[in-house]
C-alpha atoms as a PDB file:
ATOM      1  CA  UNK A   1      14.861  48.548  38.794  1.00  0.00           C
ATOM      2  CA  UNK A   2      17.552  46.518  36.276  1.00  0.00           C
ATOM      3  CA  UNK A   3      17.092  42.752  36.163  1.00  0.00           C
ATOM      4  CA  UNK A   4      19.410  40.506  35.370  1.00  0.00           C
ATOM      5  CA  UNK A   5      17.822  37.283  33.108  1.00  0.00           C
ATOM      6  CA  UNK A   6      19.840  34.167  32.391  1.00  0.00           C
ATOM      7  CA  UNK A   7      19.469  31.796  29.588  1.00  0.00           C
ATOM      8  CA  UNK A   8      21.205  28.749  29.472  1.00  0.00           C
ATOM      9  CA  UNK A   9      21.158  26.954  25.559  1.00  0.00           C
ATOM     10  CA  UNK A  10      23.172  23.607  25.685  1.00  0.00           C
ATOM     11  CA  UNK A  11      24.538  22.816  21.936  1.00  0.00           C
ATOM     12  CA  UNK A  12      25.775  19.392  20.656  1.00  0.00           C
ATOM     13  CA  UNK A  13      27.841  20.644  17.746  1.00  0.00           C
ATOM     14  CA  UNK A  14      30.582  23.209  17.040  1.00  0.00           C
ATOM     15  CA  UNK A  15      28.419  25.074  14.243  1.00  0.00           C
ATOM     16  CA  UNK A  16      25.250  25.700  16.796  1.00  0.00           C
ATOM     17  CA  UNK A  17      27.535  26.942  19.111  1.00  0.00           C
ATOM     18  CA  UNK A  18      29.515  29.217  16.937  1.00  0.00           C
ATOM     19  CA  UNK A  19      26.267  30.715  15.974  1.00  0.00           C
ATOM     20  CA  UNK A  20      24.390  31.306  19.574  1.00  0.00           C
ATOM     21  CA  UNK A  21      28.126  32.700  20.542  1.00  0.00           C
ATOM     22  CA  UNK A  22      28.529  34.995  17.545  1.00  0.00           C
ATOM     23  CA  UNK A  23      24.776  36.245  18.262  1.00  0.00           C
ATOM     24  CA  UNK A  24      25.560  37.016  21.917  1.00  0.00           C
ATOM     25  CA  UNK A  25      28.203  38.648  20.625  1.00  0.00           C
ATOM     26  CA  UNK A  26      26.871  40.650  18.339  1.00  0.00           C
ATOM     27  CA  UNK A  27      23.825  41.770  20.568  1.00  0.00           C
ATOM     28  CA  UNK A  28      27.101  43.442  23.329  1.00  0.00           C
ATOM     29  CA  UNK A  29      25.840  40.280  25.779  1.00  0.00           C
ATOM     30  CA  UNK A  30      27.557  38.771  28.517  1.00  0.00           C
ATOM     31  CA  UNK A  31      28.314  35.374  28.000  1.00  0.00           C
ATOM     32  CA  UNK A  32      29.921  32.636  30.195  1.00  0.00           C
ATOM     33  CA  UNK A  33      31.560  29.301  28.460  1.00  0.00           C
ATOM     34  CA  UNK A  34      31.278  25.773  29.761  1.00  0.00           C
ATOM     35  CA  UNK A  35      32.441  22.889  27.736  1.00  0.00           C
ATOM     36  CA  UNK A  36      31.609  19.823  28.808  1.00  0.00           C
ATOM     37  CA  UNK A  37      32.843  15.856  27.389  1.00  0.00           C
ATOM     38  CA  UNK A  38      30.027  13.505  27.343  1.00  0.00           C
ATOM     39  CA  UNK A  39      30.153  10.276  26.447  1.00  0.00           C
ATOM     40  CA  UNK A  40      26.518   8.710  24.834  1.00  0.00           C
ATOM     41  CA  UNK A  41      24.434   6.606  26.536  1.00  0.00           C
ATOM     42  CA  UNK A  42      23.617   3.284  24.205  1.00  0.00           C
ATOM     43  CA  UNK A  43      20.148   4.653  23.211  1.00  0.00           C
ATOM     44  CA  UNK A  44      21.571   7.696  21.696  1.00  0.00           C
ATOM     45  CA  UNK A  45      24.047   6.038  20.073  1.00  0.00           C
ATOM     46  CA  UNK A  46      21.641   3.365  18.401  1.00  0.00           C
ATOM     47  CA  UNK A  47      19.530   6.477  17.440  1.00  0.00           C
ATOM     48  CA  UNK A  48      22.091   8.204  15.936  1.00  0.00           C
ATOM     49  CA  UNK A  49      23.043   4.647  14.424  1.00  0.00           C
ATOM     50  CA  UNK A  50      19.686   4.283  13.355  1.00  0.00           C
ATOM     51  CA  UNK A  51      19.552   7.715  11.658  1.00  0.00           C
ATOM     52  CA  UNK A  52      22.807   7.424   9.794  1.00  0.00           C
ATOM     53  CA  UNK A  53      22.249   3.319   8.416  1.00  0.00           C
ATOM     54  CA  UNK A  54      18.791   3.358   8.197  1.00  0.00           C
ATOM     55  CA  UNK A  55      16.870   0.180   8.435  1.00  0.00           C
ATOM     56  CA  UNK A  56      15.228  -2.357   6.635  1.00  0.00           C
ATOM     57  CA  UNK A  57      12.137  -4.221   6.879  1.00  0.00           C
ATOM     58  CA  UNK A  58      11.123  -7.424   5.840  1.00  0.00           C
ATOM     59  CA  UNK A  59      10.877 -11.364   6.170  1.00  0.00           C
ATOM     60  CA  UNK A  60      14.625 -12.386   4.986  1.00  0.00           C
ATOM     61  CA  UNK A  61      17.361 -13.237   7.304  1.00  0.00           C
ATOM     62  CA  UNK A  62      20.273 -11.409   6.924  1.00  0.00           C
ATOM     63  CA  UNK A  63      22.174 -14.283   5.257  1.00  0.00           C
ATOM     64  CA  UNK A  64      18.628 -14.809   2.255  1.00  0.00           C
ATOM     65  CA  UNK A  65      18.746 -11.030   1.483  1.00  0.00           C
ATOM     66  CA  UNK A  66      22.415 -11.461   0.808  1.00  0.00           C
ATOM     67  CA  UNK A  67      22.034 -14.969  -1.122  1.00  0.00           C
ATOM     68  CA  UNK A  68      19.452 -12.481  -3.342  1.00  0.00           C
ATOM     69  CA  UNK A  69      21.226  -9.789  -3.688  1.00  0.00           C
ATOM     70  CA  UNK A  70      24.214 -12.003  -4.715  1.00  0.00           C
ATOM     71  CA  UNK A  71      21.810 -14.378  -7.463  1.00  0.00           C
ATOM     72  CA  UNK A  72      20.914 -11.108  -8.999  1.00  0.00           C
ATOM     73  CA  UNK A  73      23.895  -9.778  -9.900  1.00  0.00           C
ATOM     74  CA  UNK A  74      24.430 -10.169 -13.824  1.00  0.00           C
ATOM     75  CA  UNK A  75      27.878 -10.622 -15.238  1.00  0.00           C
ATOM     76  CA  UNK A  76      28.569 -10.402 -19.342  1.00  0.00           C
ATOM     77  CA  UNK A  77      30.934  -9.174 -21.734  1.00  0.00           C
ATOM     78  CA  UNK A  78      31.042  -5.723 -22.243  1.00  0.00           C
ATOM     79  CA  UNK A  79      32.062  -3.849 -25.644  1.00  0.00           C
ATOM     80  CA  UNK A  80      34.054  -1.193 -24.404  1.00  0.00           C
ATOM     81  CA  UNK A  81      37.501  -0.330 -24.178  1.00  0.00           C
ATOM     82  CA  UNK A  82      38.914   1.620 -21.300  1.00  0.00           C
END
């Protein structure tokens, strides 16, 4: 008796895909291609937002992290010639 199994591997990226492709292809498999254009819901793209930016935690506002940031900054003569 021959069977017949199916595996289907959905890939986000170009590289992933090149790779289960080129393995299929290397093992003599059958393969079948769908390539589909999804948009991101608004949780994935804070996630991904969120992954990329990082985050930061503490008690400032916005507007007193940037007042501190700003105070801190030193400005002086420097020796050098460029």
């Amino acid at each position: 008796m021959h069977m017949t199994h199916i595996i289907t591997i959905e890939t986000r990226n170009e590289t992933d895909f090149a790779l289960f492709k080129g393995l299929a292809d290397r093992l003599g498999l059958s393969t079948q291609e769908a390539h589909v254009d999804t948009e991101l819901t608004e949780a994935e793209a804070l996630t991904l937002l969120n992954r990329l930016a990082g985050s930061w935690a503490g008690d400032e506002t916005g507007d007193e992290l940037n007042a501190t940031l700003q105070n801190a900054r030193h400005f002086g003569t420097r020796d050098m010639e460029l």
